[in-house]
Each structure stands twice: as C-alpha cells, then as structure tokens.
PDB file of N, CA and C in Angstrom:
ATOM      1  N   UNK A   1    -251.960   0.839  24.756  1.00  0.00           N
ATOM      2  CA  UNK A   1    -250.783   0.033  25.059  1.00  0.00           C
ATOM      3  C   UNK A   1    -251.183  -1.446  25.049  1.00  0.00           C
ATOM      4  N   UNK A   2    -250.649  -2.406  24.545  1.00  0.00           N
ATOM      5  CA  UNK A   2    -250.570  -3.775  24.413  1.00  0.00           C
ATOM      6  C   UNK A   2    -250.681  -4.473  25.312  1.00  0.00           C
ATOM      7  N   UNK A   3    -251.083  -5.343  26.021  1.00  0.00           N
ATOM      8  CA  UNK A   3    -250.887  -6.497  26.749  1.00  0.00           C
ATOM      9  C   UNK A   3    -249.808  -7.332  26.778  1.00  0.00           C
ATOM     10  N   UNK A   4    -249.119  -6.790  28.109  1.00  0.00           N
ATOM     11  CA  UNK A   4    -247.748  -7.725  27.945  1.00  0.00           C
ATOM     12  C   UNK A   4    -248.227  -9.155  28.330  1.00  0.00           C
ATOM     13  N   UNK A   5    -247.088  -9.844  27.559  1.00  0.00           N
ATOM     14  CA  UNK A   5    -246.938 -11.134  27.237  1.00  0.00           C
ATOM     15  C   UNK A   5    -246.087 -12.218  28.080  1.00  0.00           C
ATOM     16  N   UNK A   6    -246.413 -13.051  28.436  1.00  0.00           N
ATOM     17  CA  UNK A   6    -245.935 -13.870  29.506  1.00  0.00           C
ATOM     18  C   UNK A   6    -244.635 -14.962  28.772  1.00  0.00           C
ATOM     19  N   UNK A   7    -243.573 -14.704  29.650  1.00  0.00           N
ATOM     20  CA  UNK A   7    -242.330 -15.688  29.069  1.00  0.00           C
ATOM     21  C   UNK A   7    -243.123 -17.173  29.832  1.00  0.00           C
ATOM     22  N   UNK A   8    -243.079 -18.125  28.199  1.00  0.00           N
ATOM     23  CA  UNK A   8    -244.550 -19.900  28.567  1.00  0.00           C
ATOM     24  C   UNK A   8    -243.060 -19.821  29.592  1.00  0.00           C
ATOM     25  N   UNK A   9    -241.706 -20.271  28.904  1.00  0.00           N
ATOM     26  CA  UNK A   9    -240.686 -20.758  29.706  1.00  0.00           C
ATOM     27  C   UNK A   9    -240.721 -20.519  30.844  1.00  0.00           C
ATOM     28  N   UNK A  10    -240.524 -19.423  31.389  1.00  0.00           N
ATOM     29  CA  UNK A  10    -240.607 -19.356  33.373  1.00  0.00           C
ATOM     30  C   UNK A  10    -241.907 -19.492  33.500  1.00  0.00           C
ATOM     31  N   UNK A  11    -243.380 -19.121  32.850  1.00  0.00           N
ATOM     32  CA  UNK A  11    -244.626 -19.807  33.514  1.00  0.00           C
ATOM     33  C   UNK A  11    -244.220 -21.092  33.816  1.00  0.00           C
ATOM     34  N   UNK A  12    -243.535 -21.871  33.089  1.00  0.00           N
ATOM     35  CA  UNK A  12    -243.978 -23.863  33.372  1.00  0.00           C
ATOM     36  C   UNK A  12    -242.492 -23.873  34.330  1.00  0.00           C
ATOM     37  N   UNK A  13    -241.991 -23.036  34.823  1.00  0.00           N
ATOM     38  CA  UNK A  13    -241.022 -23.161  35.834  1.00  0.00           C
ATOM     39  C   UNK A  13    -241.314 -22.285  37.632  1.00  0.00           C
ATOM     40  N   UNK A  14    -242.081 -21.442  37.194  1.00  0.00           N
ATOM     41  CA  UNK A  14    -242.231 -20.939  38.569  1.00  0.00           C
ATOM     42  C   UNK A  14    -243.608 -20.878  38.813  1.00  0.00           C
ATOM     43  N   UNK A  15    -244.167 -20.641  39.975  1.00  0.00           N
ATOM     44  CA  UNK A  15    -245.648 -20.611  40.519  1.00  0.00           C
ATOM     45  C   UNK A  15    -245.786 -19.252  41.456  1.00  0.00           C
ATOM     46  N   UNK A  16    -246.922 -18.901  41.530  1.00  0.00           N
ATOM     47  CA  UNK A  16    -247.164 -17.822  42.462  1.00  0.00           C
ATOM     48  C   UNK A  16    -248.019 -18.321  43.221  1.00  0.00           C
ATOM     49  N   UNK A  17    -247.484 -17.656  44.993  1.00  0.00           N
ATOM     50  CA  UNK A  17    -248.231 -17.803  45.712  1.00  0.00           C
ATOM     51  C   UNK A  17    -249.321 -17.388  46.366  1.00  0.00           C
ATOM     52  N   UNK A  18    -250.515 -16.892  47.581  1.00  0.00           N
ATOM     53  CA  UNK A  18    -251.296 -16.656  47.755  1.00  0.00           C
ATOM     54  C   UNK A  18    -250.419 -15.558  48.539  1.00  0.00           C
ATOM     55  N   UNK A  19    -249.451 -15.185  49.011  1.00  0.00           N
ATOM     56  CA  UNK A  19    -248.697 -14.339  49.755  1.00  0.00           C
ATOM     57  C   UNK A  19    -247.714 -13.585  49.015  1.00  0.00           C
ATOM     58  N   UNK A  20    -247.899 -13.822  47.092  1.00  0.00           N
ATOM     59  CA  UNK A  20    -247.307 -13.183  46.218  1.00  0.00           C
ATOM     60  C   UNK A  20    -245.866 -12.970  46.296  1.00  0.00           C
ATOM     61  N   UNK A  21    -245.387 -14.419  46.748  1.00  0.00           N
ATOM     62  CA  UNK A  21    -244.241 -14.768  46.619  1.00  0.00           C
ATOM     63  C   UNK A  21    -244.161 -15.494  45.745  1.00  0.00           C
ATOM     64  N   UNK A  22    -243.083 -16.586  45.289  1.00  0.00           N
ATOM     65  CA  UNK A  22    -242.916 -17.305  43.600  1.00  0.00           C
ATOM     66  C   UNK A  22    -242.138 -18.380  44.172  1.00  0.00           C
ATOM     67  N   UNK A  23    -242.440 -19.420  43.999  1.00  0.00           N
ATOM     68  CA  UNK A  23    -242.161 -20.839  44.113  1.00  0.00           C
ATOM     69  C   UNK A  23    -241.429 -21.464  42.751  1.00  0.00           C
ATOM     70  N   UNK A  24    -240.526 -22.159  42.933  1.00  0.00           N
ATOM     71  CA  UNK A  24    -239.411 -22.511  42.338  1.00  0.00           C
ATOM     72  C   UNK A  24    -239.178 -24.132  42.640  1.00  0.00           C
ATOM     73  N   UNK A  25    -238.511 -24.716  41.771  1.00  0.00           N
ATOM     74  CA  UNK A  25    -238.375 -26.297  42.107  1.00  0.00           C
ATOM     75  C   UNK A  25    -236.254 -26.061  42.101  1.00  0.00           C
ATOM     76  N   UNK A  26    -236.013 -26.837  42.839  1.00  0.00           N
ATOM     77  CA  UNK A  26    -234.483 -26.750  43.637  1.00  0.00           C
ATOM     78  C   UNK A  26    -233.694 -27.542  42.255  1.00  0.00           C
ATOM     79  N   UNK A  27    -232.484 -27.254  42.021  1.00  0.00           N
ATOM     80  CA  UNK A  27    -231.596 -27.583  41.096  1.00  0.00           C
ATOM     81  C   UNK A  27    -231.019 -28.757  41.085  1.00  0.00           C
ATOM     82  N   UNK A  28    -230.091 -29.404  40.366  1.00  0.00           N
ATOM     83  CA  UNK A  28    -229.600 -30.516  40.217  1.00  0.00           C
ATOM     84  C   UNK A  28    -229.725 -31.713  40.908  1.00  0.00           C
ATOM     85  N   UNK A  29    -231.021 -31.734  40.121  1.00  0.00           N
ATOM     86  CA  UNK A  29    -231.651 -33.286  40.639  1.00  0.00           C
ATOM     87  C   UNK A  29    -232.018 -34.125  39.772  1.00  0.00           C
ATOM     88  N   UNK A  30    -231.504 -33.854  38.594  1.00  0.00           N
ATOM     89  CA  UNK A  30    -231.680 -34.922  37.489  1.00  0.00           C
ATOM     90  C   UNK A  30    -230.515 -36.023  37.321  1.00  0.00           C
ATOM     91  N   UNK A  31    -229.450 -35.854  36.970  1.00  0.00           N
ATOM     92  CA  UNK A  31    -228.443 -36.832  37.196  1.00  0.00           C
ATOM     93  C   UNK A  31    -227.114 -36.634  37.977  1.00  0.00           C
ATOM     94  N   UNK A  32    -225.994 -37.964  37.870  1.00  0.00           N
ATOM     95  CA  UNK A  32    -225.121 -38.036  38.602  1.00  0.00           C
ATOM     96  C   UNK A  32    -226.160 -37.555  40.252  1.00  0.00           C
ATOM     97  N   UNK A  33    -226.878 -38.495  41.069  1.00  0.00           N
ATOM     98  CA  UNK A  33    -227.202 -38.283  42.041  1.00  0.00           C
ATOM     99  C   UNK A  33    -226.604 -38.897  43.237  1.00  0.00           C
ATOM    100  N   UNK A  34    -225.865 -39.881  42.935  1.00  0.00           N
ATOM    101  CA  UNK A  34    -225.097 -41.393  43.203  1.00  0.00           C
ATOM    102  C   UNK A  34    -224.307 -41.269  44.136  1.00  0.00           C
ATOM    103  N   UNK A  35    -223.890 -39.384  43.730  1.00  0.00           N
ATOM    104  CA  UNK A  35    -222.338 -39.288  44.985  1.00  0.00           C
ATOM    105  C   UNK A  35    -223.196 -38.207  45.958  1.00  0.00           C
ATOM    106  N   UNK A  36    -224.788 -37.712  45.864  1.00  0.00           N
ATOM    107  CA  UNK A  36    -225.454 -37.311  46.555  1.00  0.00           C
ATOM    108  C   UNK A  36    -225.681 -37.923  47.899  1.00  0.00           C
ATOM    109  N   UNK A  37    -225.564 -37.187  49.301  1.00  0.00           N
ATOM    110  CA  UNK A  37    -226.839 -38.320  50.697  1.00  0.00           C
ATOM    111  C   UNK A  37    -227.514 -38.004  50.667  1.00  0.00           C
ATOM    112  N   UNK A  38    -228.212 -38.944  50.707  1.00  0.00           N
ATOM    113  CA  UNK A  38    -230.075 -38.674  50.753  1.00  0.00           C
ATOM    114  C   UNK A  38    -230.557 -37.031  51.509  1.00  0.00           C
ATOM    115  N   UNK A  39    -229.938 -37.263  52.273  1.00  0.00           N
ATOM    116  CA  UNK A  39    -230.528 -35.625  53.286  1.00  0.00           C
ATOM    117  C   UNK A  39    -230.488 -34.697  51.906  1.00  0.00           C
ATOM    118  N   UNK A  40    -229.310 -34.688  51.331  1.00  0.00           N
ATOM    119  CA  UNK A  40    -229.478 -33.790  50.009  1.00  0.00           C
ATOM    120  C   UNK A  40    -230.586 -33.828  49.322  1.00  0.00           C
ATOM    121  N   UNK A  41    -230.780 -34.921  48.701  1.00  0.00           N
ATOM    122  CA  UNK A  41    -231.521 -35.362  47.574  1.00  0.00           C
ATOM    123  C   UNK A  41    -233.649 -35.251  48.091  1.00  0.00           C
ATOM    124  N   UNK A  42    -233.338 -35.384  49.201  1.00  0.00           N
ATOM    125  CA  UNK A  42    -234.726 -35.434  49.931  1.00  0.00           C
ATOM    126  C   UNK A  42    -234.896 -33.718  50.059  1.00  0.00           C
ATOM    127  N   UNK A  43    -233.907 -33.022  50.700  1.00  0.00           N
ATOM    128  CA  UNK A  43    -234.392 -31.635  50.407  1.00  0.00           C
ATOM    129  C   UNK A  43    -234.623 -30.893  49.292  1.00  0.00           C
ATOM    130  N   UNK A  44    -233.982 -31.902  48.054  1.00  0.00           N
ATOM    131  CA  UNK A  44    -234.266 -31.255  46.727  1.00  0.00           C
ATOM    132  C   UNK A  44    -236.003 -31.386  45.839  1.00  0.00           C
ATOM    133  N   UNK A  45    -236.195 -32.174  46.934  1.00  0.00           N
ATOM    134  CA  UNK A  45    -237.796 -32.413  46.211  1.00  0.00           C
ATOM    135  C   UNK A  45    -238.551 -31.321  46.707  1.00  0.00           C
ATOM    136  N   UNK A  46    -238.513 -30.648  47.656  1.00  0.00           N
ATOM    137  CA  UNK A  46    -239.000 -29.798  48.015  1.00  0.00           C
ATOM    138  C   UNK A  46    -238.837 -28.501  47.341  1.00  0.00           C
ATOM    139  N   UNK A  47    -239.826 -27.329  47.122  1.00  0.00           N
ATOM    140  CA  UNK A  47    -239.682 -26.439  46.625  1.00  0.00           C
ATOM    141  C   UNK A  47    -239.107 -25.220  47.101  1.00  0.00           C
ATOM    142  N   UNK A  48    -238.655 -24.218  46.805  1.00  0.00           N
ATOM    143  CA  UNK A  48    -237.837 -23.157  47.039  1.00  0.00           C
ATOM    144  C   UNK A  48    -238.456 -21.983  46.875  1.00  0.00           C
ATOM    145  N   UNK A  49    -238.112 -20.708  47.085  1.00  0.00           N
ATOM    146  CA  UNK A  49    -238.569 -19.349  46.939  1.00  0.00           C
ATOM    147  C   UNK A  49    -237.347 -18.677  46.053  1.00  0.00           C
ATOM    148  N   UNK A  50    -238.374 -17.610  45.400  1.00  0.00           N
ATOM    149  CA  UNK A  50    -237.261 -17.379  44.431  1.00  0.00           C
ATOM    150  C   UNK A  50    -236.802 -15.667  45.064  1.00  0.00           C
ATOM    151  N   UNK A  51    -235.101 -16.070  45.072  1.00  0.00           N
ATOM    152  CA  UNK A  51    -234.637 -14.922  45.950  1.00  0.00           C
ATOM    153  C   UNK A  51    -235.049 -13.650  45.649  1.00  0.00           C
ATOM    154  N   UNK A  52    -234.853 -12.535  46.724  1.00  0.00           N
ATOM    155  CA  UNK A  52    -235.496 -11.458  46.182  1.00  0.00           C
ATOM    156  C   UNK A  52    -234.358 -10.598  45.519  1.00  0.00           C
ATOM    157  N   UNK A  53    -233.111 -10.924  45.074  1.00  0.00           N
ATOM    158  CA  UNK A  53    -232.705 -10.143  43.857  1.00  0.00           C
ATOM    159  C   UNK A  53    -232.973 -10.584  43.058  1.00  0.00           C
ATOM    160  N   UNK A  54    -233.828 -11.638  42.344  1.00  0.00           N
ATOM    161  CA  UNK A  54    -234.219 -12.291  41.818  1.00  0.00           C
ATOM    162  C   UNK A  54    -235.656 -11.669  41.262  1.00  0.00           C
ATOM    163  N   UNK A  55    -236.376 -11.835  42.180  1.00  0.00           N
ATOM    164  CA  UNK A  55    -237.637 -11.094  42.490  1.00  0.00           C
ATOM    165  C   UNK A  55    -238.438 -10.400  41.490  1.00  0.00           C
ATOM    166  N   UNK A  56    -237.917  -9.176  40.987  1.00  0.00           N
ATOM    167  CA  UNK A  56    -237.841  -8.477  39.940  1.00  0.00           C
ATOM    168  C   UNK A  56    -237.847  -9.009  39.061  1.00  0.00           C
ATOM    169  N   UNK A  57    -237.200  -9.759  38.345  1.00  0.00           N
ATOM    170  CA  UNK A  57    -236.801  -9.878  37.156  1.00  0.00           C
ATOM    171  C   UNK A  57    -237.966 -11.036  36.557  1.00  0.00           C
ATOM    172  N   UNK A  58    -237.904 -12.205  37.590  1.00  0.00           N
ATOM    173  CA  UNK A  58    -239.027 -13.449  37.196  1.00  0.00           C
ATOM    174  C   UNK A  58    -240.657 -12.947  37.300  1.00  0.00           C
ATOM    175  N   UNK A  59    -241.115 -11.807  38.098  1.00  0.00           N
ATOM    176  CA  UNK A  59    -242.445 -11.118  38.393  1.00  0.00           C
ATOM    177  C   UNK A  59    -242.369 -10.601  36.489  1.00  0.00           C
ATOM    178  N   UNK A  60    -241.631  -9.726  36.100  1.00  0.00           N
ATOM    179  CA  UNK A  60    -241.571  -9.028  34.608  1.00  0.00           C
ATOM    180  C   UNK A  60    -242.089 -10.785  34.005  1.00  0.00           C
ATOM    181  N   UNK A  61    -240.877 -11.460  33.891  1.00  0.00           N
ATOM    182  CA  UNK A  61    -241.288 -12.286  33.081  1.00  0.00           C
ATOM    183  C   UNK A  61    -242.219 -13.046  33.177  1.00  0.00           C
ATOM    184  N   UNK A  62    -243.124 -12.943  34.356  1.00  0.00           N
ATOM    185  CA  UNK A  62    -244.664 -13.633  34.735  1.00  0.00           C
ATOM    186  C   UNK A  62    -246.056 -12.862  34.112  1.00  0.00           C
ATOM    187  N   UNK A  63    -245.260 -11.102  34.137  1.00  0.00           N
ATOM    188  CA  UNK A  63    -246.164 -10.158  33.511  1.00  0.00           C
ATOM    189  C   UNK A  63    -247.082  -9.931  35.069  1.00  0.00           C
ATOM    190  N   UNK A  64    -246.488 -10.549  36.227  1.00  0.00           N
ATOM    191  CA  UNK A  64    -246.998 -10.204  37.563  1.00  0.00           C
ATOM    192  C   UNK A  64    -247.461  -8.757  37.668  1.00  0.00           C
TER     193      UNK A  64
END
C-alpha cells in the first residue's frame, strides 16, 4: 500500500500540537477591518483549535 500523501494546502494552514490537537489561525482578518473594535481584531491574532467535527476530516488531510 502507498504512502498517503499530505494536502501542502492545509499543511501551510494548520499545525499540530504536542497534545495532538491542530491549531488554526482565526478568520477575517485581512480586510474591511475599520468597522472592527480592537477587542475583535486583537483576539483574531491569536490562534484557534480546530473543532472536533472538524477533527476528522483536517487529521486525513494532514495524513495524521
């Protein structure tokens, strides 16, 4: 059997952790930020976990 193959696209988007959970960067933070408050925009720099119905599907495409 072959060596499955890693989707590059979600590698250069998600990370794995030491607790084999998956780290994620938070959404719409590129433009129109203007009508954003900061409290928003400051929690968006921070990273996220990727939900667990989620879970499944991004581990396949890590080849986890």
């Amino acid at each position: 059997m072959p060596k499955m193959k890693t989707r590059r696209g979600a590698a250069k988007r998600f990370k794995l952790t030491a607790s084999g959970r998956i780290k994620r960067n938070k959404a719409n933070h590129r433009h129109m930020l203007i009508r954003r408050s900061k409290k928003v925009k400051r929690n968006m720099r921070h990273t996220g976990l990727v939900d667990s119905s989620n879970l499944k599907n991004v581990k396949r495409m890590l080849g986890v």
